[in-house]
Protein backbone atom coordinates (compact mmCIF):
# COMPACT_ATOMS: atom_id res chain seq x y z
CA UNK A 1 52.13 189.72 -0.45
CA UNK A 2 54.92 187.04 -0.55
CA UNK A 3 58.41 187.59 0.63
CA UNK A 4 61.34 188.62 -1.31
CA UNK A 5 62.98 185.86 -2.85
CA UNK A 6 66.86 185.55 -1.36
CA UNK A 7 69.88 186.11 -3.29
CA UNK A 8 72.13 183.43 -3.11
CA UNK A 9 75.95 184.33 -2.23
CA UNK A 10 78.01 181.51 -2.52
CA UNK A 11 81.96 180.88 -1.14
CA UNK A 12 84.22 178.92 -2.77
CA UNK A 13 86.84 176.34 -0.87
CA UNK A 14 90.55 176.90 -1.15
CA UNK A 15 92.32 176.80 -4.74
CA UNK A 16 89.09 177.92 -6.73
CA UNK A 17 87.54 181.24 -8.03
CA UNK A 18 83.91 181.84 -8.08
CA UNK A 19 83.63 180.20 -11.40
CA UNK A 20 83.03 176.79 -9.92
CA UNK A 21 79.64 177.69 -8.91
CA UNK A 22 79.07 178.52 -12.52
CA UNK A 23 76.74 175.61 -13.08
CA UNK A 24 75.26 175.82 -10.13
CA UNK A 25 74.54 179.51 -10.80
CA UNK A 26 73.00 178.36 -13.84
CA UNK A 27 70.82 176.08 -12.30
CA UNK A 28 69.70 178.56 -9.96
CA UNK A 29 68.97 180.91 -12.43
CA UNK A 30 66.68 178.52 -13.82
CA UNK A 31 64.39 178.33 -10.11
CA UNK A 32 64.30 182.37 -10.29
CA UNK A 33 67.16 183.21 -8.07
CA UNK A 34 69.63 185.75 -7.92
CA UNK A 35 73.08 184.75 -7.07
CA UNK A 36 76.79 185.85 -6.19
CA UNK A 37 79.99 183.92 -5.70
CA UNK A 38 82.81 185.49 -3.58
CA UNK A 39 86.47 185.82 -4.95
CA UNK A 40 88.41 184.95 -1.36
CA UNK A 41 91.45 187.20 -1.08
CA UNK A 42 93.60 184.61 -0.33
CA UNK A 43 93.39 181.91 -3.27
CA UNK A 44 95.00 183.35 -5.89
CA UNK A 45 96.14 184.42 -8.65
CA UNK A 46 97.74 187.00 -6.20
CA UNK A 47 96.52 185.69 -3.38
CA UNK A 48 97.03 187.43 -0.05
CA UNK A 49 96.00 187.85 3.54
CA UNK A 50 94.73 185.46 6.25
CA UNK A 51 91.02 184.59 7.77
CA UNK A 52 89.89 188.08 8.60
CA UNK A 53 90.26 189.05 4.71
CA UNK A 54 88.43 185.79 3.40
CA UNK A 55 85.36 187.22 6.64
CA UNK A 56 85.52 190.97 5.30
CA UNK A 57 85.33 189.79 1.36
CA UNK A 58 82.40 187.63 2.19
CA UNK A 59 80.68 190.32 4.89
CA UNK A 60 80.83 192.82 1.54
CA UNK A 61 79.32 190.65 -0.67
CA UNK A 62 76.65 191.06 1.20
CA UNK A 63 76.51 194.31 2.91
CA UNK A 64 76.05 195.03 -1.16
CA UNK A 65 72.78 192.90 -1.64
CA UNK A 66 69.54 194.90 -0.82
CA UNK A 67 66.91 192.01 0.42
CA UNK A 68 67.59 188.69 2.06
CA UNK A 69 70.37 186.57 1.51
CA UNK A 70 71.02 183.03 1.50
CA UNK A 71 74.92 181.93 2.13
CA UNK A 72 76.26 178.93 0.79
CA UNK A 73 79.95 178.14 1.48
CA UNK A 74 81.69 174.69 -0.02
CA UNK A 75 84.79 173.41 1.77
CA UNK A 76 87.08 175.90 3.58
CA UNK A 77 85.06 178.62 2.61
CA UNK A 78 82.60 177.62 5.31
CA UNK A 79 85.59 179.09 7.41
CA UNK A 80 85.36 182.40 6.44
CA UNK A 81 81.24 181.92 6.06
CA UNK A 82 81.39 181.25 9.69
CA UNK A 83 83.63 183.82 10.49
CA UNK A 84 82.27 186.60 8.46
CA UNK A 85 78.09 186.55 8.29
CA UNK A 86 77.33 186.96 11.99
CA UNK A 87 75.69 189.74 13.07
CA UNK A 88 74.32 190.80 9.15
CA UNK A 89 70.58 191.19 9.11
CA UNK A 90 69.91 190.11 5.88
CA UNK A 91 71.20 186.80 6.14
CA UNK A 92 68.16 184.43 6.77
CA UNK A 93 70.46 181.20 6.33
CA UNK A 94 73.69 179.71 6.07
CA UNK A 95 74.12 176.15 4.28
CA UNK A 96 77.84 174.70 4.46
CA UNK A 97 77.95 172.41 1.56
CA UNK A 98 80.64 169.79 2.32
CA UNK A 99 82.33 172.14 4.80
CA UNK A 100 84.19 173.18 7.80
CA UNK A 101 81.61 174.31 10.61
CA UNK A 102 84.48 176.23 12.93
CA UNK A 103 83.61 177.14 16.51
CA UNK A 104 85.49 179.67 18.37
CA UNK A 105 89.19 179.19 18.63
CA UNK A 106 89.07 176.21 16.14
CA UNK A 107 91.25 176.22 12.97
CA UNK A 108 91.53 174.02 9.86
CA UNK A 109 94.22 172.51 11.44
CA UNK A 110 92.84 172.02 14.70
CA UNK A 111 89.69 170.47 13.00
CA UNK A 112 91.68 168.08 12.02
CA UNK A 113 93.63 167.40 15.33
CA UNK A 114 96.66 168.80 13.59
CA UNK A 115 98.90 171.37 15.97
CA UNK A 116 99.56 174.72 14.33
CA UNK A 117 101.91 175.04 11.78
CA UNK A 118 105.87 176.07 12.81
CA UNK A 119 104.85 179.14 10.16
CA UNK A 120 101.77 180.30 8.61
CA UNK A 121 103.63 181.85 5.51
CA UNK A 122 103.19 180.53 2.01
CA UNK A 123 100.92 177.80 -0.09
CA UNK A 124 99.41 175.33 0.51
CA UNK A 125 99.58 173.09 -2.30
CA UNK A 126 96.80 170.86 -3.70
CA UNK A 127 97.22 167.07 -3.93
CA UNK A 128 98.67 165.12 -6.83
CA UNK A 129 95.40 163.99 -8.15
CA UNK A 130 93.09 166.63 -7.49
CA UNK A 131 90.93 164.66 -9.87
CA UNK A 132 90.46 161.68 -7.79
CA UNK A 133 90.48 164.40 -3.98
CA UNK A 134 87.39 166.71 -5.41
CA UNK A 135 86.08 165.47 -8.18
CA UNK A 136 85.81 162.11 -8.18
CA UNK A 137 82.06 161.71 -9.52
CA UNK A 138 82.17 164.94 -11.49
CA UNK A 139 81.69 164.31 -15.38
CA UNK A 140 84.91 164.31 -17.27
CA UNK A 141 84.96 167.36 -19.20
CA UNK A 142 83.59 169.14 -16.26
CA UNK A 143 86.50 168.45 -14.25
CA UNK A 144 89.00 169.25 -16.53
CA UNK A 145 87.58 172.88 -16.84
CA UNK A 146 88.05 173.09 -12.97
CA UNK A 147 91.06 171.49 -12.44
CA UNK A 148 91.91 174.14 -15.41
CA UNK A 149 91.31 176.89 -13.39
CA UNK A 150 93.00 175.81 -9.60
CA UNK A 151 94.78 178.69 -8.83
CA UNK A 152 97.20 178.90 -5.50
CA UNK A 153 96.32 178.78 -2.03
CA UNK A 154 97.59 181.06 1.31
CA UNK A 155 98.63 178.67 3.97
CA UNK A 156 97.71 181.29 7.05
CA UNK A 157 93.96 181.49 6.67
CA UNK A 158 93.98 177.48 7.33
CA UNK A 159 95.87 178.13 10.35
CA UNK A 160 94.12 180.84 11.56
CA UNK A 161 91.40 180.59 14.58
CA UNK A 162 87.59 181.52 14.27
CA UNK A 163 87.22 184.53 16.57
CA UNK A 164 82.93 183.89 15.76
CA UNK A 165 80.67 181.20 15.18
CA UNK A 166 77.85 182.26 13.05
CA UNK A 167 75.79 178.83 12.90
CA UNK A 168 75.12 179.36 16.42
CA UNK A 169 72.71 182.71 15.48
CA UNK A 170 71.63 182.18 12.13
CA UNK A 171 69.64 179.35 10.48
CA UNK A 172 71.80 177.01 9.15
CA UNK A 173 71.91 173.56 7.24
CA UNK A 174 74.71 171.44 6.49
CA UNK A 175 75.05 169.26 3.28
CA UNK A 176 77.09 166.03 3.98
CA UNK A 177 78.86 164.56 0.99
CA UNK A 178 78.99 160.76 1.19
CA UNK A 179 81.39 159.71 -1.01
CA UNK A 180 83.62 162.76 -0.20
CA UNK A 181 87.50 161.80 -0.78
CA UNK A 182 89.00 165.26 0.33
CA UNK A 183 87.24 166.56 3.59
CA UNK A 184 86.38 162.93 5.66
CA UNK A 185 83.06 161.87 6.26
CA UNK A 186 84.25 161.19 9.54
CA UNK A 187 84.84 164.70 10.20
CA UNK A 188 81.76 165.80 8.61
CA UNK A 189 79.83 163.26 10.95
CA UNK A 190 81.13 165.72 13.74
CA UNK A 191 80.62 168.99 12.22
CA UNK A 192 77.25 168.16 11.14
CA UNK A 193 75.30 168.94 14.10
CA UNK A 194 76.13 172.26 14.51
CA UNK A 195 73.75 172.51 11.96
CA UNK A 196 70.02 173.24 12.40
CA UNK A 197 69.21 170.76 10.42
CA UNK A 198 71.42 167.48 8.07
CA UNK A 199 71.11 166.76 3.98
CA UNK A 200 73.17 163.62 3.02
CA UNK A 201 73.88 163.81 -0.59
CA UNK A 202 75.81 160.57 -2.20
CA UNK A 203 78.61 162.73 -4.16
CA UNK A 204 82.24 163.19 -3.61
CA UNK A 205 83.58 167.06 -2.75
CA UNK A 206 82.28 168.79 -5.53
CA UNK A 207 78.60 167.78 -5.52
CA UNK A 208 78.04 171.45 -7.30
CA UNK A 209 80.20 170.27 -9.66
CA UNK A 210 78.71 166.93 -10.34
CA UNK A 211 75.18 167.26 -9.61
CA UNK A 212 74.43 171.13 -9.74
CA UNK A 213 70.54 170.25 -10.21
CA UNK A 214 70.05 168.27 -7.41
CA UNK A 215 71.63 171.01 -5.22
CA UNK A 216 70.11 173.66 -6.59
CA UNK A 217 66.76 171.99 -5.90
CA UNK A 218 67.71 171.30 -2.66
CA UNK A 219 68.77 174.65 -2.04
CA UNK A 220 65.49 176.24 -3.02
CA UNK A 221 63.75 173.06 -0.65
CA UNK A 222 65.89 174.59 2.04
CA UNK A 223 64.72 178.40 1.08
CA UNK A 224 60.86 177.02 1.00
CA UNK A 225 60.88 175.65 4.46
């Protein structure tokens, strides 16, 4: 007998709905697996809530899968990821795909080495050339569908603090964008090792985006072994 393949679930970062995994769902289709992407509560339209919503969405994504599942979280949604899939028995791995590895206590902000914000309230707004931040490499008409469909952010989740750090029970794998021009390299360097184990890909933020093959293969590399 062989073991169930895993459904993929995979978490978008801040100002996006699950339709940028769309070609990487694709993709995966094509390799035989099952997939899911997460709407987070807080990135609009509508959007609402803090950190614990972004956790619950993502723990009932899965709670709603029967077999094993593989989590893949891009940017801030490895937040939440980290947050939100401890403790779930069906979750044999956890890649964060150019993404925030939290530990306890830490915060976007204080990832950064930024203090807490005077308020959590509000947006966040994305950059002035959001082109040039997340999708630097992605092909043109590609990015102008996604920067089509940014929608707003909530501020508070950002400034909320991890209360659990799932990377440090389940199997995990971090994908390190080279060329990234939104979430440092630098910063990556240091998240990196929380990991189980390091890919270095040579694409900006997006690498979904702009080389959804090459991920998906490496995704279903990282299932295999």
């Amino acid at each position: 007998m062989t073991a169930a393949r895993p459904t993929f679930v995979l978490v978008p970062g801040a100002w996006h709905l699950p339709s940028t995994f769309d070609l990487l769902r694709g993709e995966l289709d094509a390799l035989g697996y099952a997939s899911r992407a997460v709407k987070l509560p807080t990135t609009g339209p509508d959007p609402r809530g803090g950190l614990q919503d972004d956790a619950a969405a993502i723990r009932a994504a899965i709670e709603a899968i029967d077999g094993p599942v593989v989590v893949v979280a891009h940017s801030y949604g490895g937040i939440p990821a980290t947050e939100g899939v401890g403790g779930l028995t069906n979750v044999r791995h956890l890649v964060y795909l150019a993404a925030y590895v939290p530990d306890v206590n830490e915060s976007m902000f204080t990832l950064h080495g930024m203090p807490d914000p005077d308020s959590a309230e509000g947006l966040f707004p994305i950059g002035s050339d959001p082109r040039a931040q997340l999708y630097a490499d992605v092909p043109k008409e590609v990015a102008d569908r996604a920067i089509s469909q940014l929608v707003e952010q909530r501020l508070q989740p950002w400034a909320d603090r991890a209360t659990r750090a799932a990377w440090r029970t389940v199997p995990s794998t971090y994908v390190l964008s080279e060329k990234d021009n939104s979430l440092p390299v630098e910063l990556q360097e240091r998240m990196a090792p929380r990991a189980n184990s390091v890919h270095r890909i040579p694409t900006s933020h997006s690498p979904h985006l702009s080389r959804p093959a090459e991920v998906a293969a490496l995704l279903d590399e990282i299932v295999k072994s």
